[in-house]
Every structure is written in structure tokens, then in C-alpha cells.
Protein backbone atom coordinates (compact mmCIF):
# COMPACT_ATOMS: atom_id res chain seq x y z
CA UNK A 1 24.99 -40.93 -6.61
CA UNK A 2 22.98 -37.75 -7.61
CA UNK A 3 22.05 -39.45 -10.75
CA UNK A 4 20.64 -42.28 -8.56
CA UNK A 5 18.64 -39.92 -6.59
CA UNK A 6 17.62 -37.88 -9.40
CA UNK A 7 16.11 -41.05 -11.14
CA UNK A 8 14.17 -42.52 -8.10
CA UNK A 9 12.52 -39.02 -7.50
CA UNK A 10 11.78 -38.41 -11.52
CA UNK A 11 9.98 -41.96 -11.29
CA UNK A 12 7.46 -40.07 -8.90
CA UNK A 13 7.49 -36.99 -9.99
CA UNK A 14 6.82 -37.78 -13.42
CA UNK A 15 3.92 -40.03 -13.09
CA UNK A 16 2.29 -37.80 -10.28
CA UNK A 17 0.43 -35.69 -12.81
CA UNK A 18 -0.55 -38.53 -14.95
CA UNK A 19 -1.68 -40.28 -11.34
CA UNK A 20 -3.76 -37.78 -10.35
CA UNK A 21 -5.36 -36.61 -13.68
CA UNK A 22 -6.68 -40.44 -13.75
CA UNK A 23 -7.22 -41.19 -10.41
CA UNK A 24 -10.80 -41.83 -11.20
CA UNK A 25 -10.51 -44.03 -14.22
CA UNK A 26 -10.28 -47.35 -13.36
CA UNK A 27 -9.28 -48.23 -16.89
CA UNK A 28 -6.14 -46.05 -17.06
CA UNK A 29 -3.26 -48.17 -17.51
CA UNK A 30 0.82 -46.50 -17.14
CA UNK A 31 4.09 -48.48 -16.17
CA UNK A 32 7.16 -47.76 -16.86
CA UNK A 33 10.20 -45.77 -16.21
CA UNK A 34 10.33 -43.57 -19.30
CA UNK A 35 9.82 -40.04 -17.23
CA UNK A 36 13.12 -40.95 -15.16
CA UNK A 37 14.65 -41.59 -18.25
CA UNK A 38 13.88 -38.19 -19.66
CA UNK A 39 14.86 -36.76 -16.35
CA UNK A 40 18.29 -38.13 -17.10
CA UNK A 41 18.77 -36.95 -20.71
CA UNK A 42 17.33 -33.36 -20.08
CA UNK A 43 19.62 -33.50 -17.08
CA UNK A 44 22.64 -34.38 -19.62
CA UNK A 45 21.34 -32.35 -22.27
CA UNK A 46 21.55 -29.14 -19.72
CA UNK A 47 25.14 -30.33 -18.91
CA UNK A 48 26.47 -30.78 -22.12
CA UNK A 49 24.15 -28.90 -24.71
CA UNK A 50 26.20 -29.42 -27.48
CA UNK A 51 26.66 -33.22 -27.48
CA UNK A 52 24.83 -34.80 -30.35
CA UNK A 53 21.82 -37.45 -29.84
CA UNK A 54 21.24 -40.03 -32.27
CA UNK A 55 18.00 -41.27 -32.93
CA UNK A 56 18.16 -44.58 -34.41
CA UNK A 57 18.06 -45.09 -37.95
CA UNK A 58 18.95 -41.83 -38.45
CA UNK A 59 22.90 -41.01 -38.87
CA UNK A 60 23.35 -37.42 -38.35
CA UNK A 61 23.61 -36.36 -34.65
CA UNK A 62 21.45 -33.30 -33.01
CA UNK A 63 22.75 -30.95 -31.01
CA UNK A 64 20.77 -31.59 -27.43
CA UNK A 65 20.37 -27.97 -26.95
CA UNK A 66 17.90 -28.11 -30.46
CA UNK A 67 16.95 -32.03 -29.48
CA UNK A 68 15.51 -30.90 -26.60
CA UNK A 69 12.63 -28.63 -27.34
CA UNK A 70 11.77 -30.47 -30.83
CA UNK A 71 11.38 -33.04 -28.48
CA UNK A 72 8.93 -31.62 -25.75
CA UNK A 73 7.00 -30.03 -28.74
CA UNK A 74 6.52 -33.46 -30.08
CA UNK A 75 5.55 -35.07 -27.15
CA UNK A 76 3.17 -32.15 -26.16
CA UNK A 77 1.24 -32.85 -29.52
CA UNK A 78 1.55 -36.33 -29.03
CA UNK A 79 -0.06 -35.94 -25.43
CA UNK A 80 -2.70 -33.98 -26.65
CA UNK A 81 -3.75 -36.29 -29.30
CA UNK A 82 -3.76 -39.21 -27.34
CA UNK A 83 -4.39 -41.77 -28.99
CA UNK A 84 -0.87 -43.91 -29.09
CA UNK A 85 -1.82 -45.62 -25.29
CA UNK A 86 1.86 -44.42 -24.28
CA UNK A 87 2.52 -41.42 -21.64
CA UNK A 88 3.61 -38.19 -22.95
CA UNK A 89 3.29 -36.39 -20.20
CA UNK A 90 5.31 -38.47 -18.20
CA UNK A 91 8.23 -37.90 -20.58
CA UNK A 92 7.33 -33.69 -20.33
CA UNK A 93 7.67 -33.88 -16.81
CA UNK A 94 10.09 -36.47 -16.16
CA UNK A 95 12.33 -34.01 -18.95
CA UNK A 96 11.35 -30.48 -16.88
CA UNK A 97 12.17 -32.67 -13.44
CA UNK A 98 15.91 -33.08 -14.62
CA UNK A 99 16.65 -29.78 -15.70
CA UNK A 100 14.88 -28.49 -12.41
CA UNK A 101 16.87 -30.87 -9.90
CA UNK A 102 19.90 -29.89 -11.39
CA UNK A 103 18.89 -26.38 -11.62
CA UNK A 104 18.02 -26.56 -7.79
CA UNK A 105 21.25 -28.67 -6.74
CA UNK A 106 23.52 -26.40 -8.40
CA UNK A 107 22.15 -24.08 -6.28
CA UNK A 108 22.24 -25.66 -3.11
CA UNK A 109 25.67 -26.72 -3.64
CA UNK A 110 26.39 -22.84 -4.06
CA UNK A 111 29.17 -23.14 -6.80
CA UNK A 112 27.41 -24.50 -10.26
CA UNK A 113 24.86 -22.26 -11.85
CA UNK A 114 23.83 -24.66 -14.67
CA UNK A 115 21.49 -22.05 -16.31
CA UNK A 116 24.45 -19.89 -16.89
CA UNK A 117 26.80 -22.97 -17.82
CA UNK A 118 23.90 -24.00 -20.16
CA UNK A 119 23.47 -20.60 -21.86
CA UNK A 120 27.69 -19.94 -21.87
CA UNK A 121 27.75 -23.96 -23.87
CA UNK A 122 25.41 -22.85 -26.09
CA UNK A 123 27.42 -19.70 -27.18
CA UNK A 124 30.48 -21.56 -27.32
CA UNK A 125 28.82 -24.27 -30.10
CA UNK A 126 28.17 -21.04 -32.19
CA UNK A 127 31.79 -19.51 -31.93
């Protein structure tokens, strides 16, 4: 059920910024649901930093804890350039919505600190 909440709010909160950087261009065009999509695999990828993502056509797994910020950096450039019509930016923010919301309900909840969790997973993969 978290997930489910997660996602809805990651479809607005990822789009937002896009929104309102083109709210006056009436020829800006975005749809989709790839931000709440990143929400969820960020969200994942802070849970369990050492499970491998597959891209496909490529047969060697990543690590999601070194997935992760090759990732942002890519999509960062990506956004910059700007010239593929598709919305980086939605997947940045939909990506730093996930790890915040689970960030912020493992604090509300008062008995998951998924920094530390993130950062103890991570250490573990090395040992």
C-alpha cells in the first residue's frame, strides 16, 4: 500500500517542475508515468543497494547502489542537452522523490532509518 501511495504522489511530484518550468509554452508536450517509475526503483535501489539491475541487452547485472548515480548523471546530461523530446527531469525527480518518501516514512514510522540501512548494505556488499 505504501508503494501505491508513493507512486500516485511521484506522478505529481515529478512532473511539477517540468509543469511549471513550461507553463508558458503552449508547445510543450509530457505524458507519461516514467518519474513514478523512477520513484519506485530509487525507492528499491535504497532498500536493497546491492541487488543487480539489468539493462537489456546487456548481461552483466549492476549493483543499484553504482546504477543509481550513473544513472542521474546520465539523465542530468541528457536533460541539459535536450534535444531527445523525452523528460529527464521527470526521471531526476521522480528518482530523488523515492528515496525522499522513504527517507521521510522511515522516519515517521520511528523504527527504519533507511539512510543508515542504505549505508550499513553498502558496507556489507564490500565485506
Amino acid at each position: 500500500m505504501l508503494y501505491l501511495l508513493m507512486y500516485m504522489l511521484a506522478l505529481v511530484a515529478s512532473l511539477l517542475p517540468t509543469y511549471l518550468k513550461n507553463i508558458n509554452n503552449q508547445y510543450y508536450r509530457s505524458l507519461g508515468a516514467s518519474g513514478a517509475v523512477s520513484a519506485v526503483i530509487f525507492a528499491g535501489i535504497l532498500l536493497d543497494p546491492a541487488n543487480k539491475i539489468y539493462l537489456m541487452f546487456i548481461p552483466i547485472g549492476i549493483p543499484g547502489f553504482v546504477f543509481g548515480p550513473v544513472y542521474l548523471l546520465i539523465s542530468a546530461w541528457l536533460d541539459k542537452k535536450g534535444n531527445d523530446n523525452i523528460n529527464h527531469s521527470a526521471h531526476i525527480w521522480g528518482a530523488l522523490f523515492g528515496i525522499a518518501f522513504l527517507i521521510v516514512a522511515g522516519f515517521v514510522s520511528g523504527n527504519y532509518n533507511a539512510i543508515e540501512e542504505f549505508a550499513n548494505k553498502v558496507r556489507f556488499y564490500f565485506n
